[in-house]
Each structure stands twice: as structure tokens, then as C-alpha cells.
N, C-alpha and C. Protein backbone atom coordinates (compact mmCIF):
# COMPACT_ATOMS: atom_id res chain seq x y z
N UNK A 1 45.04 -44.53 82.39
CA UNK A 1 45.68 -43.37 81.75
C UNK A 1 46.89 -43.82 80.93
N UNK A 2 47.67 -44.89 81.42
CA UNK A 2 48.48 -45.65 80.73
C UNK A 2 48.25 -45.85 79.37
N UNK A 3 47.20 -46.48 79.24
CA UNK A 3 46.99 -47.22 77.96
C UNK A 3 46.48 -46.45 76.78
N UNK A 4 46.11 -45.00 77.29
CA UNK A 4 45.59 -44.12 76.45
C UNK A 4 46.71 -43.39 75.72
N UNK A 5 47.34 -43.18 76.71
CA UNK A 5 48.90 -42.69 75.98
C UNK A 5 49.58 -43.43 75.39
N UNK A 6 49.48 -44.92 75.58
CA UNK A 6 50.33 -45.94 75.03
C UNK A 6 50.10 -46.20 73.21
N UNK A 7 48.28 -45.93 73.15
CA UNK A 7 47.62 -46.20 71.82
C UNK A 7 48.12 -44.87 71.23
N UNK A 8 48.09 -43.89 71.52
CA UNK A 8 48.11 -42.51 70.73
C UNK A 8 49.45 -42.47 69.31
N UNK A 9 50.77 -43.42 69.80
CA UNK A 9 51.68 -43.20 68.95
C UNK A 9 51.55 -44.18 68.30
N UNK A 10 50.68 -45.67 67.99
CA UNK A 10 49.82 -46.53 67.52
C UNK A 10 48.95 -45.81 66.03
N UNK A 11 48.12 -44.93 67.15
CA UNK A 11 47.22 -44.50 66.13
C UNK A 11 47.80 -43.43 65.33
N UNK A 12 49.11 -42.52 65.54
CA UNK A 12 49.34 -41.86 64.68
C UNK A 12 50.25 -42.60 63.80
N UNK A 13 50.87 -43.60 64.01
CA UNK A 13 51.45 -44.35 62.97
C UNK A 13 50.91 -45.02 61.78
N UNK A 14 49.44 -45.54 62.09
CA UNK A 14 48.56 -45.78 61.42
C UNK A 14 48.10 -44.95 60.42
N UNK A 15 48.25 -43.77 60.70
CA UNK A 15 47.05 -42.42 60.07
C UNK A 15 48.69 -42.23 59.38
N UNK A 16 49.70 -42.29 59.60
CA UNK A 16 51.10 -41.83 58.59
C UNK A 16 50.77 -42.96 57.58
N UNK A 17 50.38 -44.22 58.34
CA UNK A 17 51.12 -45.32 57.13
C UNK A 17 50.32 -45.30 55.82
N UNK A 18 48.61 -44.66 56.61
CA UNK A 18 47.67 -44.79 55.28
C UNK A 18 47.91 -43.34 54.06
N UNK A 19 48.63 -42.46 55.16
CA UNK A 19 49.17 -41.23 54.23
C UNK A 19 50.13 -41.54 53.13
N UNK A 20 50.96 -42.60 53.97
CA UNK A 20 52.17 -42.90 52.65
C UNK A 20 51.86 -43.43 51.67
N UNK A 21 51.15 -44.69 52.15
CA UNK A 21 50.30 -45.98 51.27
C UNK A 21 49.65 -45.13 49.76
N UNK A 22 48.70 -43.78 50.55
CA UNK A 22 48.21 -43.06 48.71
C UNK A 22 48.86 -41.96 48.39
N UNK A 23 50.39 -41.82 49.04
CA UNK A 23 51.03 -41.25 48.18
C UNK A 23 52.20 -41.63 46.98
N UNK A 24 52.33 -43.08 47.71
CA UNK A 24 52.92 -44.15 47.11
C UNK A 24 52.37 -44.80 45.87
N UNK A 25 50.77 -44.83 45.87
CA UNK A 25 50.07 -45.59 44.99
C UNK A 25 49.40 -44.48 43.55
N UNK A 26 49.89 -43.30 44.07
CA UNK A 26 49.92 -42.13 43.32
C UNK A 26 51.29 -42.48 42.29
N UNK A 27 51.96 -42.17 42.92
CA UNK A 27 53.14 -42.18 42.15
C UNK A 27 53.44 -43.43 41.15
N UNK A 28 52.58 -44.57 41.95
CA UNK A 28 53.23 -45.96 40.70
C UNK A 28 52.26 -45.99 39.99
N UNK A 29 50.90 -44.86 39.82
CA UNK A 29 49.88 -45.02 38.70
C UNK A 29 48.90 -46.25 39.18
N UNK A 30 48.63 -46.74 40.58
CA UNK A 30 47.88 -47.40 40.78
C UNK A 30 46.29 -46.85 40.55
N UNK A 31 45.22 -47.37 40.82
CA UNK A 31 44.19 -46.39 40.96
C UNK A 31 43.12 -46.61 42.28
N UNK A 32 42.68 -45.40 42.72
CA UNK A 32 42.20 -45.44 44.24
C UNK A 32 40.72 -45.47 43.90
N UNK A 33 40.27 -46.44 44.16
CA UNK A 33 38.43 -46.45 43.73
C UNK A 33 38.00 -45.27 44.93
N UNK A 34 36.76 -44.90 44.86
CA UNK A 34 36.15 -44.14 45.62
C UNK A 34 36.55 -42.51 44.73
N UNK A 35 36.96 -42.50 43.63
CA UNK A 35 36.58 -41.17 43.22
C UNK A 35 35.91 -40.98 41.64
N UNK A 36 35.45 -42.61 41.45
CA UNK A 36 34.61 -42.28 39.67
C UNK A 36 33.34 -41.27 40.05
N UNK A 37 32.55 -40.78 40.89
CA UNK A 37 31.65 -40.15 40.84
C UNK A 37 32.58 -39.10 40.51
N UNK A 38 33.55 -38.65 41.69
CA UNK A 38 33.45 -37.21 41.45
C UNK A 38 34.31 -36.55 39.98
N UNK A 39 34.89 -38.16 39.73
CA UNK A 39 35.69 -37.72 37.82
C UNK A 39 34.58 -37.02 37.25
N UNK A 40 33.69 -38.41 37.34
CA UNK A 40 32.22 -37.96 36.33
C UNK A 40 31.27 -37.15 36.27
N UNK A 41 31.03 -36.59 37.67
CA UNK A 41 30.95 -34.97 37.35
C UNK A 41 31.64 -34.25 37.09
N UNK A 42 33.18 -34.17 37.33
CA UNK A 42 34.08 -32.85 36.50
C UNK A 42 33.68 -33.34 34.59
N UNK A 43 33.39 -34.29 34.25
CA UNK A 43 33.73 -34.57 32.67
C UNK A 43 31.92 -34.71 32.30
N UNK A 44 30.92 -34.75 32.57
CA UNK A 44 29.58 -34.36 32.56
C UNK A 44 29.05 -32.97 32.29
N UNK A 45 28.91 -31.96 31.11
CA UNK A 45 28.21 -30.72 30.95
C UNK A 45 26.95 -30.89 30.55
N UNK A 46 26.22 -29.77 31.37
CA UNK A 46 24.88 -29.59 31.12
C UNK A 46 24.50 -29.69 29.28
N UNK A 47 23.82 -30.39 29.14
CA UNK A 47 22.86 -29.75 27.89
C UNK A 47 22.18 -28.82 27.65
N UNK A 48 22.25 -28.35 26.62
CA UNK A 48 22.15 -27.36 26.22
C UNK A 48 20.55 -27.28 25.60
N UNK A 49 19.55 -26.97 25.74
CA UNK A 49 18.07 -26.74 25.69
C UNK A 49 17.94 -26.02 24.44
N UNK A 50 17.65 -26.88 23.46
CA UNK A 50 17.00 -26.49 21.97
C UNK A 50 15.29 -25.90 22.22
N UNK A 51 15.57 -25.07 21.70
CA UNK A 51 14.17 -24.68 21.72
C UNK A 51 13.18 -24.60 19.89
N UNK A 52 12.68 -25.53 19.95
CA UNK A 52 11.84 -26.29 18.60
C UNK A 52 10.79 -24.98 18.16
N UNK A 53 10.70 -24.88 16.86
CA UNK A 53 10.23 -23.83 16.34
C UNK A 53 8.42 -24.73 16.17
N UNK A 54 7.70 -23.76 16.21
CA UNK A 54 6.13 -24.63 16.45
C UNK A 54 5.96 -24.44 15.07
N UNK A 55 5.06 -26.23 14.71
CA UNK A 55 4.42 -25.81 13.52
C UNK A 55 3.24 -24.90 13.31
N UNK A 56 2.36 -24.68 11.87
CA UNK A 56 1.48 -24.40 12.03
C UNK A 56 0.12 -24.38 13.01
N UNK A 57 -0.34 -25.77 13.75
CA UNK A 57 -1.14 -26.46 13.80
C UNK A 57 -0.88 -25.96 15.45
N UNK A 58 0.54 -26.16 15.55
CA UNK A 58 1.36 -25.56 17.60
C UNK A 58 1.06 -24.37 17.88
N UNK A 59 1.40 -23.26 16.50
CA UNK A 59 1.39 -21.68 16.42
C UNK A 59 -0.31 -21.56 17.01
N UNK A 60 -1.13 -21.94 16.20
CA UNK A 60 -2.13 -21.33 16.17
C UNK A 60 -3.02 -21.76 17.85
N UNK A 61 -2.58 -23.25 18.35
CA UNK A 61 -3.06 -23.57 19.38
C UNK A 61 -2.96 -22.76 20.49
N UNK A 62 -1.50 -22.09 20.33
CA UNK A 62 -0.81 -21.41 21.52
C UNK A 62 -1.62 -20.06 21.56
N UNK A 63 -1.72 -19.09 20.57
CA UNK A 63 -1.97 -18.16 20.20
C UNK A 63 -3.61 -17.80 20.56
N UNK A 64 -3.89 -16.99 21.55
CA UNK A 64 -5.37 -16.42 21.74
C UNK A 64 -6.15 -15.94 20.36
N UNK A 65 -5.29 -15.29 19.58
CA UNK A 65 -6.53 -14.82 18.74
C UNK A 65 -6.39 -15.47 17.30
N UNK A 66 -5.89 -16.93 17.83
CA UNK A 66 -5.98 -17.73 16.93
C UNK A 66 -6.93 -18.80 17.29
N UNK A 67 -7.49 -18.72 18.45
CA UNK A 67 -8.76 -19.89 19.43
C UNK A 67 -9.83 -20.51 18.32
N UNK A 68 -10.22 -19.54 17.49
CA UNK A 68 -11.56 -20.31 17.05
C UNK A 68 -10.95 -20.98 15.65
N UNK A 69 -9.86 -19.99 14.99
CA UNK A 69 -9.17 -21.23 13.78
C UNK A 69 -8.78 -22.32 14.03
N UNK A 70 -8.51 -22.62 15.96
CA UNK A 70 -7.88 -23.80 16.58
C UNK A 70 -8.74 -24.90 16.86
N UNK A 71 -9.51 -23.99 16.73
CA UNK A 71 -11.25 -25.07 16.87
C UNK A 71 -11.50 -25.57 15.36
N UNK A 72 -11.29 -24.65 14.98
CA UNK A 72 -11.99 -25.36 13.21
C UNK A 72 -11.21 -26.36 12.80
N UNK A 73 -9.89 -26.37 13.09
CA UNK A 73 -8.47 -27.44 12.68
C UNK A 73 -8.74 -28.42 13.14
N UNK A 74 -9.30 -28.58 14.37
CA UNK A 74 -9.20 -29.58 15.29
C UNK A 74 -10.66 -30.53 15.00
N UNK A 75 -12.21 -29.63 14.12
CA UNK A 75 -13.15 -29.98 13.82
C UNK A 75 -13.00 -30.62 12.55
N UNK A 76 -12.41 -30.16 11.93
CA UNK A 76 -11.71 -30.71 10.84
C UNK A 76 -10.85 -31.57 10.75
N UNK A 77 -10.40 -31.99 11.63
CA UNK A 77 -9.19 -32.80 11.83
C UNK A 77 -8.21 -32.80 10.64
N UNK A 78 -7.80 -31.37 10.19
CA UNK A 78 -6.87 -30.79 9.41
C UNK A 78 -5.24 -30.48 10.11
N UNK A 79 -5.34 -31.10 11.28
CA UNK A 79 -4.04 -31.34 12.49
C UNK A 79 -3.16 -31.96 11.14
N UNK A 80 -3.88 -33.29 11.05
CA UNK A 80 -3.10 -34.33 10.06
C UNK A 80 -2.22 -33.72 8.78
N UNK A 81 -2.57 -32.99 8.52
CA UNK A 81 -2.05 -31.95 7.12
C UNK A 81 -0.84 -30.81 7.62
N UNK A 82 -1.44 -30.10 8.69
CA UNK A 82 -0.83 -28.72 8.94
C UNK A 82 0.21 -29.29 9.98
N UNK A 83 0.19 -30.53 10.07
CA UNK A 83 1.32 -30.95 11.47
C UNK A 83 2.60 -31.61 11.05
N UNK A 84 2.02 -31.85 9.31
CA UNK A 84 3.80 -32.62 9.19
C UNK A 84 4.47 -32.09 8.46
N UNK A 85 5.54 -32.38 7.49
CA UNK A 85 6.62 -31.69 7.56
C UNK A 85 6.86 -30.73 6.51
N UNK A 86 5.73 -31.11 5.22
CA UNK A 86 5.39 -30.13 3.97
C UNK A 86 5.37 -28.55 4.85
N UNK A 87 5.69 -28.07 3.71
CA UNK A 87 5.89 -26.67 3.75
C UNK A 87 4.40 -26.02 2.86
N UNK A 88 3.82 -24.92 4.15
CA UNK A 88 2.80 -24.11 3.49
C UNK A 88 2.50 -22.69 3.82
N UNK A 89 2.10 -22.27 3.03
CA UNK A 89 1.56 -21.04 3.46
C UNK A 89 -0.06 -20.74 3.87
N UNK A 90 -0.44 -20.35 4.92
CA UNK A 90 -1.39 -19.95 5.10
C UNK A 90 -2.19 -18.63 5.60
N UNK A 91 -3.34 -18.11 5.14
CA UNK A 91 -3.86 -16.68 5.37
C UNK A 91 -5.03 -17.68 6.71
N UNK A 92 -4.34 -16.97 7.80
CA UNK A 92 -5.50 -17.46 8.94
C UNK A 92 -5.82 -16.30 9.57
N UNK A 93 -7.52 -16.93 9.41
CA UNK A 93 -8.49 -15.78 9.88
C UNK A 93 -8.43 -15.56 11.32
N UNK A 94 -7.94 -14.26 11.88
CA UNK A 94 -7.99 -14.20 13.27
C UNK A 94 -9.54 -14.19 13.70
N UNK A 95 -9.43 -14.43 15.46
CA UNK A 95 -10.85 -14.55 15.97
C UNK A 95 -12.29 -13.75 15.11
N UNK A 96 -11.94 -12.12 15.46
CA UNK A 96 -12.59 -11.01 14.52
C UNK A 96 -13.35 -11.64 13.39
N UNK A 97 -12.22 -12.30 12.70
CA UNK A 97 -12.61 -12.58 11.37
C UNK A 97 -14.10 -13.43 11.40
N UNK A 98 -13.63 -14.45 12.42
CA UNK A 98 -15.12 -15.14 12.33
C UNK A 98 -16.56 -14.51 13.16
N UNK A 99 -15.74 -13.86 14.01
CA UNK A 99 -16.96 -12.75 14.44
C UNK A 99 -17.89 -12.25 13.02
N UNK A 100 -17.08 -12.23 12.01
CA UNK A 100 -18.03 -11.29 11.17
C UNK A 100 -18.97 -11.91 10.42
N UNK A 101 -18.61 -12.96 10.18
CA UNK A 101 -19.48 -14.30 9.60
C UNK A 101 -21.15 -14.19 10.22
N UNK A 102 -22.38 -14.70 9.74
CA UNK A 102 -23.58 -14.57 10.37
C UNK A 102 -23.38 -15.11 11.31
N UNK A 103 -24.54 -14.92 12.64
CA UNK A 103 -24.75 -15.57 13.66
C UNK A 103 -24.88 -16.68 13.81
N UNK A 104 -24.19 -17.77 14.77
CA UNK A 104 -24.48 -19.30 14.72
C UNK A 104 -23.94 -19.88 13.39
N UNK A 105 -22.65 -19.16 12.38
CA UNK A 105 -22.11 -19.87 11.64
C UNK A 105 -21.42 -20.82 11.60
N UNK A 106 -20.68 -20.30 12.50
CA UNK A 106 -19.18 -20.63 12.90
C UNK A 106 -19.98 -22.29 13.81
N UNK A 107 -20.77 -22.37 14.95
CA UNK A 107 -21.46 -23.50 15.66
C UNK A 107 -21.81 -24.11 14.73
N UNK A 108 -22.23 -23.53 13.57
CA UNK A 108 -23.13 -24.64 12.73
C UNK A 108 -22.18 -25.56 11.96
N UNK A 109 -21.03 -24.99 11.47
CA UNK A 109 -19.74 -25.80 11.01
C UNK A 109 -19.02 -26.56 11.62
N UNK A 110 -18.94 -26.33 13.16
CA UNK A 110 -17.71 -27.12 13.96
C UNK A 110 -19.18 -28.69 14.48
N UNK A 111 -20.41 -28.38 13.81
CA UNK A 111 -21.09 -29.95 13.77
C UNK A 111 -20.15 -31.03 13.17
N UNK A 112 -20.30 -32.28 13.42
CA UNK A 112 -19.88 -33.32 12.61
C UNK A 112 -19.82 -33.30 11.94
N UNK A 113 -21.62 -32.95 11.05
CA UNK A 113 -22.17 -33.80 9.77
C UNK A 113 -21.38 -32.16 8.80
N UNK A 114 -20.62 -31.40 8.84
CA UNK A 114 -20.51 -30.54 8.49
C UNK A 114 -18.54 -30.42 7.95
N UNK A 115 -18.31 -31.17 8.64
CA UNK A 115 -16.59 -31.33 8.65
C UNK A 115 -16.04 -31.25 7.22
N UNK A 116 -16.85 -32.05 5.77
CA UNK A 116 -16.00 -31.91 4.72
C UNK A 116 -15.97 -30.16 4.26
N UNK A 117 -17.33 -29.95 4.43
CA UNK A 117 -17.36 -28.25 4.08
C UNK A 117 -16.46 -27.23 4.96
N UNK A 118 -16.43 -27.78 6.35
CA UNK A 118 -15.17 -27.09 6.79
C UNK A 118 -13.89 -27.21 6.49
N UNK A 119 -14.10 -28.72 6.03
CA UNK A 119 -12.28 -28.75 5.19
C UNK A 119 -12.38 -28.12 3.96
N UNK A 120 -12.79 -27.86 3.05
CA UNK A 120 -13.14 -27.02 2.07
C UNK A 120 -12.83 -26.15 2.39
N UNK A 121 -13.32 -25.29 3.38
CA UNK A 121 -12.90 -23.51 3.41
C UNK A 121 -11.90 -23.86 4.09
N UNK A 122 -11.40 -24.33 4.84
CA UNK A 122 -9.60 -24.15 5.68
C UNK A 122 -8.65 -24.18 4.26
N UNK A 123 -9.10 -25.95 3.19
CA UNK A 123 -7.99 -25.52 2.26
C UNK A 123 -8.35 -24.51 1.26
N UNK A 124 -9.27 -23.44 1.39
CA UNK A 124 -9.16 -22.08 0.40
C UNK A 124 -8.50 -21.45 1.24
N UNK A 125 -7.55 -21.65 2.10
CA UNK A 125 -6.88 -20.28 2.77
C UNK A 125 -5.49 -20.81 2.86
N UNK A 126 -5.16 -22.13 2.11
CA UNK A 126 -3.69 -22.40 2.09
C UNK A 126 -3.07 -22.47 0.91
N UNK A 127 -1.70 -22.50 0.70
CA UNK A 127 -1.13 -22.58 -0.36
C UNK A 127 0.21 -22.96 -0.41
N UNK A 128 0.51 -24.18 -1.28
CA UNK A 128 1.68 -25.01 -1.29
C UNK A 128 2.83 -24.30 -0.61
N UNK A 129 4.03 -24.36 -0.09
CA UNK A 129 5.17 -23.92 -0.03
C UNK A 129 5.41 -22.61 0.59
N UNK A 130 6.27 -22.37 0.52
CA UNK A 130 6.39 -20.70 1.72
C UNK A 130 6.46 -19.32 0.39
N UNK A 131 5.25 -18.75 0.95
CA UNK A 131 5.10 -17.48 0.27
C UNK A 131 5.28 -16.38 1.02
N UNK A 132 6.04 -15.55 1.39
CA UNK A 132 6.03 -14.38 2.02
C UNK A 132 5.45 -12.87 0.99
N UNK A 133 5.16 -12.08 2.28
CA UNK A 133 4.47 -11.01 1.71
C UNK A 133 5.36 -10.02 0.83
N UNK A 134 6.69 -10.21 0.62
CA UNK A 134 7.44 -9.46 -0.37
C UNK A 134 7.20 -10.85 -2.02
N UNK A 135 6.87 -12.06 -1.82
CA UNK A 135 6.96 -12.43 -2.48
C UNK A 135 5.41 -12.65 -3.32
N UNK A 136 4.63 -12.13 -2.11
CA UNK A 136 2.71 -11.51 -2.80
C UNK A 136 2.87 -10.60 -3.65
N UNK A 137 3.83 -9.36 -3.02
CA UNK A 137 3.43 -8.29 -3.14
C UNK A 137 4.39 -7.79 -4.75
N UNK A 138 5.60 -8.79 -4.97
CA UNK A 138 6.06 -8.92 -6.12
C UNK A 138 4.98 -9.87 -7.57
N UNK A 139 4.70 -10.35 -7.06
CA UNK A 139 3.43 -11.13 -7.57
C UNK A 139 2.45 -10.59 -8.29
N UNK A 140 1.83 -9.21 -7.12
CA UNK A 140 1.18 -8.07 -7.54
C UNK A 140 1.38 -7.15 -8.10
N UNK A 141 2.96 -6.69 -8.58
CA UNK A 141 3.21 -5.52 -9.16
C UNK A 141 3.25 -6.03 -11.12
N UNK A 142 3.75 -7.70 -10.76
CA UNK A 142 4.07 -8.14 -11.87
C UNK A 142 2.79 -8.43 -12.96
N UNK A 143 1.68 -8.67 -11.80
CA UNK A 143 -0.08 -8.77 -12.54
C UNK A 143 -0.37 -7.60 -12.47
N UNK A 144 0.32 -6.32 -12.75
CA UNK A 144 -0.22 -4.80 -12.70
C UNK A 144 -1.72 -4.70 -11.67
N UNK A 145 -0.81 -4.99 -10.83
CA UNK A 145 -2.40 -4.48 -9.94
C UNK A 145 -2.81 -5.55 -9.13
N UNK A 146 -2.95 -6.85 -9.50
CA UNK A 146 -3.64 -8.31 -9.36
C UNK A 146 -2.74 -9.45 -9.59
N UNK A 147 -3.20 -10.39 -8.45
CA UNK A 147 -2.97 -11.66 -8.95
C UNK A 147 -3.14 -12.49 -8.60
N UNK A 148 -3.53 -14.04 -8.90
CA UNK A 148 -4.29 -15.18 -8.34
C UNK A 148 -3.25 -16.08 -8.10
N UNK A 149 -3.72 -16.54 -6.81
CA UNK A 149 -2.94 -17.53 -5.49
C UNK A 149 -3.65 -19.07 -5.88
N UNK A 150 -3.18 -19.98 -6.64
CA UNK A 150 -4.08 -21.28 -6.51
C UNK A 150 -4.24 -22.39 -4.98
N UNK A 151 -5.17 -22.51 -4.05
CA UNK A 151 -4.81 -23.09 -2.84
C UNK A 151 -4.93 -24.32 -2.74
N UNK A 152 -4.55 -24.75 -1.80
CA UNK A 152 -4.96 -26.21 -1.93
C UNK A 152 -5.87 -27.45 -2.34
N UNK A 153 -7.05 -26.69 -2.45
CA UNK A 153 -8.53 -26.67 -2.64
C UNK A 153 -8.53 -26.77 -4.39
N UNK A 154 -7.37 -26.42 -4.61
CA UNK A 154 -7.55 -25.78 -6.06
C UNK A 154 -8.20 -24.41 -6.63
N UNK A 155 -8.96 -23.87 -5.87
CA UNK A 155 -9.30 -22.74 -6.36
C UNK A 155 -8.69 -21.42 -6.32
N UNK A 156 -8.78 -20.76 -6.49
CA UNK A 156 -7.91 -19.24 -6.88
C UNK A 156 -8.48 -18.04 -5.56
N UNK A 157 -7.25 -17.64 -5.18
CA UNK A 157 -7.77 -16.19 -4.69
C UNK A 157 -6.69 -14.86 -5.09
N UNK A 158 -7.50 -13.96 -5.25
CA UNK A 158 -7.08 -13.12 -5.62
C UNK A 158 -6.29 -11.73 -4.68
N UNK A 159 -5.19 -11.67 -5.02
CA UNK A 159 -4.51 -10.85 -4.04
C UNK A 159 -3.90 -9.55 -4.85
N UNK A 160 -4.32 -8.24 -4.06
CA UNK A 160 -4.40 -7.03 -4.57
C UNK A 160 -3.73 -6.00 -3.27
N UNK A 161 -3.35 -4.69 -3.72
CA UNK A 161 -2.66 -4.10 -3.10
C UNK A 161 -3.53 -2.76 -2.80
N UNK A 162 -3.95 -2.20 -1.60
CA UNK A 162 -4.88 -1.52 -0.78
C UNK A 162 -4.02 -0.64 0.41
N UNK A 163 -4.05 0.61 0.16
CA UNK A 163 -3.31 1.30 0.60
C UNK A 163 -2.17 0.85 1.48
N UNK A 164 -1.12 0.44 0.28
CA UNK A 164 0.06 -0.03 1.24
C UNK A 164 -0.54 -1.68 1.98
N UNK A 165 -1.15 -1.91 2.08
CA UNK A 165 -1.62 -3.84 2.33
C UNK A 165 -1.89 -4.29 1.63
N UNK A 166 -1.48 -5.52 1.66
CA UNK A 166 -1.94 -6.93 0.91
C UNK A 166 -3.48 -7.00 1.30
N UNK A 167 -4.07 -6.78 -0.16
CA UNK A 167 -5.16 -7.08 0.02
C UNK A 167 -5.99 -8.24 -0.39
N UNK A 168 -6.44 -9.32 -0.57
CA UNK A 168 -7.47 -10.92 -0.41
C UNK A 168 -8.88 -10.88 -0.65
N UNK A 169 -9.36 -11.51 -1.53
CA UNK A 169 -10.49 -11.54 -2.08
C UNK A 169 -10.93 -13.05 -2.87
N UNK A 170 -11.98 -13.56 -2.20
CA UNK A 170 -12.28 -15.08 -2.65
C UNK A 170 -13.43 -15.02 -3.61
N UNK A 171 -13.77 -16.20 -4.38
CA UNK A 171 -14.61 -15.74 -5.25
C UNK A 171 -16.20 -15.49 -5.15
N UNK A 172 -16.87 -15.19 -3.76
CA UNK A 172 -17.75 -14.97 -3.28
C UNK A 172 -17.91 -12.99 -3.18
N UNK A 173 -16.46 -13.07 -3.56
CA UNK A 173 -16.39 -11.28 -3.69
C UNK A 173 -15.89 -10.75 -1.65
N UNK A 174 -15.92 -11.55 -1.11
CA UNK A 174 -15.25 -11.48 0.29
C UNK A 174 -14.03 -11.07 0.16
N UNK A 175 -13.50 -10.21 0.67
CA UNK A 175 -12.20 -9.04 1.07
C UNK A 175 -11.63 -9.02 2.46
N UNK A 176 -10.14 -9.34 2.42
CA UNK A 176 -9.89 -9.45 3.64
C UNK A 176 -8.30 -8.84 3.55
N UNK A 177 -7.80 -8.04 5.01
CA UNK A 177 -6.85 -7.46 4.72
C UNK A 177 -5.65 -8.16 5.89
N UNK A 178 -4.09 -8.01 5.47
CA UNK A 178 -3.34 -9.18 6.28
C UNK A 178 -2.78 -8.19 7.25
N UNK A 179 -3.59 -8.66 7.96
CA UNK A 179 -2.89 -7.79 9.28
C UNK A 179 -1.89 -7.86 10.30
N UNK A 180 -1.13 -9.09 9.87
CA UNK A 180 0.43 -9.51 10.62
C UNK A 180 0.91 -10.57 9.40
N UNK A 181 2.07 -10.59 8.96
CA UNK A 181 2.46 -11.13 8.32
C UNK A 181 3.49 -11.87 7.90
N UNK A 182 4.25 -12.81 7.48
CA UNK A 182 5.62 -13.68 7.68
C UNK A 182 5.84 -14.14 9.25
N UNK A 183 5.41 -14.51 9.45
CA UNK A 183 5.22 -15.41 11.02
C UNK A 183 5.97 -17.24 10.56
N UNK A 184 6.51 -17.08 11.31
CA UNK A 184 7.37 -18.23 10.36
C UNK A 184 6.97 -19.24 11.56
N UNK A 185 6.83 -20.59 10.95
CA UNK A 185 6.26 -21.72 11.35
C UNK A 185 7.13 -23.16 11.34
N UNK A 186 7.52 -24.13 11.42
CA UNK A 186 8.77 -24.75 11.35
C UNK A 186 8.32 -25.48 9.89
N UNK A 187 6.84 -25.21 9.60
CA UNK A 187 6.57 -26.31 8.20
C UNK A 187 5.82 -25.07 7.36
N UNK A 188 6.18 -23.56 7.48
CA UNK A 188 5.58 -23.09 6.81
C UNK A 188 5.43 -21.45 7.33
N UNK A 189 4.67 -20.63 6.84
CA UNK A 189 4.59 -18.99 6.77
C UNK A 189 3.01 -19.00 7.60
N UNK A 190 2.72 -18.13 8.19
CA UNK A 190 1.24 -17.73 8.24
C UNK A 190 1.30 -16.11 8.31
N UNK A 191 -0.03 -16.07 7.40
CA UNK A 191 0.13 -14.48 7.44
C UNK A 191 -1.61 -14.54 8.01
N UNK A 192 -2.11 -13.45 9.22
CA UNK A 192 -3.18 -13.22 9.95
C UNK A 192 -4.10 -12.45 8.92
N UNK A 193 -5.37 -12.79 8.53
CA UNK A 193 -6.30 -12.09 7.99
C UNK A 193 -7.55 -11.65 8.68
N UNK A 194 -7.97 -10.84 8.92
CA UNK A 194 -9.08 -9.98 9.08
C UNK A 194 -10.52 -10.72 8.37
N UNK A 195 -10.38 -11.38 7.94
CA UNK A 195 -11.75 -12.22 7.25
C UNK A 195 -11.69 -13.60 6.72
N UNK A 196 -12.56 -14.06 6.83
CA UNK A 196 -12.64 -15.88 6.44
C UNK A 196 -13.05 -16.00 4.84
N UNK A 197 -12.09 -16.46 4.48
CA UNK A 197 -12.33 -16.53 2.38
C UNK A 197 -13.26 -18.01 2.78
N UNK A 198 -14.25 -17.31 1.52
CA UNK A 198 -15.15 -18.30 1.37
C UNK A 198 -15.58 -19.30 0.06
N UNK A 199 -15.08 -20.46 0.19
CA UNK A 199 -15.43 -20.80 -1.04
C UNK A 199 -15.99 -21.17 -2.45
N UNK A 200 -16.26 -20.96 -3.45
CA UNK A 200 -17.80 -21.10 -4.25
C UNK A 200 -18.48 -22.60 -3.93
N UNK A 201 -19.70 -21.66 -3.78
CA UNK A 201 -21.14 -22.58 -3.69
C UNK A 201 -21.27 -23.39 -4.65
């Protein structure tokens, strides 16, 4: 019992001296290792989560009733075009649209031996640079009535105004109306059409 009492004013001298020791080493600007973690979390803020605008090629993948144009892109391997950083506009045919096409069309195109003719009709439905539908529809008042879109393809479609819509017409005499429109893309516009423009034979 002696010796227990004897250590006690031992050990509290000890536990003072290490009290003084870092209040001492405070004051002369020494430095006490054992606290860079917790600096470096006070001086560490979260990042901040950009959220990336999808291109064309992202939009349409994500998008359900964009599934079978996502198929034709991908049969086409028109990814390569609609994925980098040029700016375009495009009229993409929602699902519907290809519903309306004959039976077994749409299968008969996403064949191999068939791919340049599908790149053919994808580029009749694009067009250089960002066109929005105030900038169609100025387009159209200025051709009294009409006016022709040149696409990538080079060929012309014709865009007309139908009760209050932008109305689309390829030179097969095919009519299609935009049924969502200025959808902005990080390389470009897409406006949704109701029908697949078809290109001359």
C-alpha cells in the first residue's frame, strides 16, 4: 500500500511536466507532429460535381424513344461523327417514326451489307451547326411560306409551316412534323420528328 501512494505524486508530476512541455513548445512556435492529418482535413473541401451536358450520340442512347435511332447510329457507326466536338443540328426520328416505315425495313437496314445506305439517310436528317426552331421558323417566313435546309448528305429538305409547326418534307414527298424541339446537346440541337426523311433513289 506504501508504494502505491508513494508512485501517485510521481505520476502526477509526470502528467504536469508533459502539460508544461506543450504549453511551452506552443509558445516558442515549435511544432508538435501528430496533428498533419487533422490540419489536412480542416484545409481539404469537397469537390464540387460538374455535371457534363450529353452529346448527341449520349442524348439519344439514354432516351427510350430514341432506342431504334440508337440502333441505326450504332449500325452505322455514325457514333464517330455525332460524338465529337462539331456542332449540329439534327431532326431525329422518334421510335413511331420508324414504326411507320414498311414491315421488316428498319431489320433490313441495321444488316451489314446495308450500312452505307443507312449512312445516307441518318446524314439527310442533319445539318451543319446549331439551328433552332425560331431560327427555321424565321427561315420560313423569309421564303414566304418555304424553305430548303442543305444536310450533310448534301441534299435539301424542305421546311414549311403547318398549323403553328414546323413542318419537313424530303424529296421522296415524305412529311414529317417536329414534335419536341431545341433540346440542346453539348455538340449540337436535336429537334424530335414524327417521320424518317428519306433520301432520293
Amino acid at each position: 500500500m506504501m508504494k502505491i501512494k508513494n508512485n501517485i505524486p510521481v505520476l502526477f508530476l509526470s502528467g504536469l511536466l508533459v502539460i508544461t512541455a506543450c504549453s511551452e513548445a506552443k509558445k516558442e512556435g515549435i511544432e508538435i507532429k501528430g496533428n498533419e492529418k487533422l490540419i489536412a482535413e480542416n484545409i481539404i473541401q469537397p469537390q464540387k460535381i460538374v455535371k457534363k451536358t450529353p452529346t448527341i450520340v449520349e442524348f439519344t442512347a439514354m432516351d427510350k424513344g430514341f432506342s431504334t435511332l440508337a440502333s441505326v447510329i450504332d449500325a452505322a457507326e455514325f457514333f464517330k461523327i455525332l460524338n465529337n466536338d462539331n456542332s449540329y443540328t439534327i431532326f431525329a426520328p422518334v421510335n413511331i417514326a420508324f414504326d411507320k416505315l414498311p414491315e421488316g425495313k428498319v431489320e433490313k437496314l441495321l444488316e451489314p451489307e446495308n450500312k452505307e445506305k443507312l449512312q445516307s439517310i441518318l446524314n439527310y436528317h442533319i445539318i451543319e451547326g446549331k439551328i433552332t426552331e425560331k431560327d427555321i421558323v424565321a427561315t420560313i417566313k423569309e421564303g414566304r411560306g418555304s424553305a430548303q435546309l442543305k444536310t450533310l448528305g448534301g441534299s435539301k429538305l424542305t421546311v414549311s409551316m403547318k398549323k403553328g409547326k414546323v413542318f419537313v418534307i424530303d424529296k421522296m414527298g415524305n412529311g414529317g412534323t417536329l414534335v419536341t424541339t431545341d433540346v440542346e446537346a453539348s455538340n449540337g440541337i436535336i429537334h424530335a420528328i414524327d417521320a424518317v426523311m428519306i433520301p432520293e433513289k
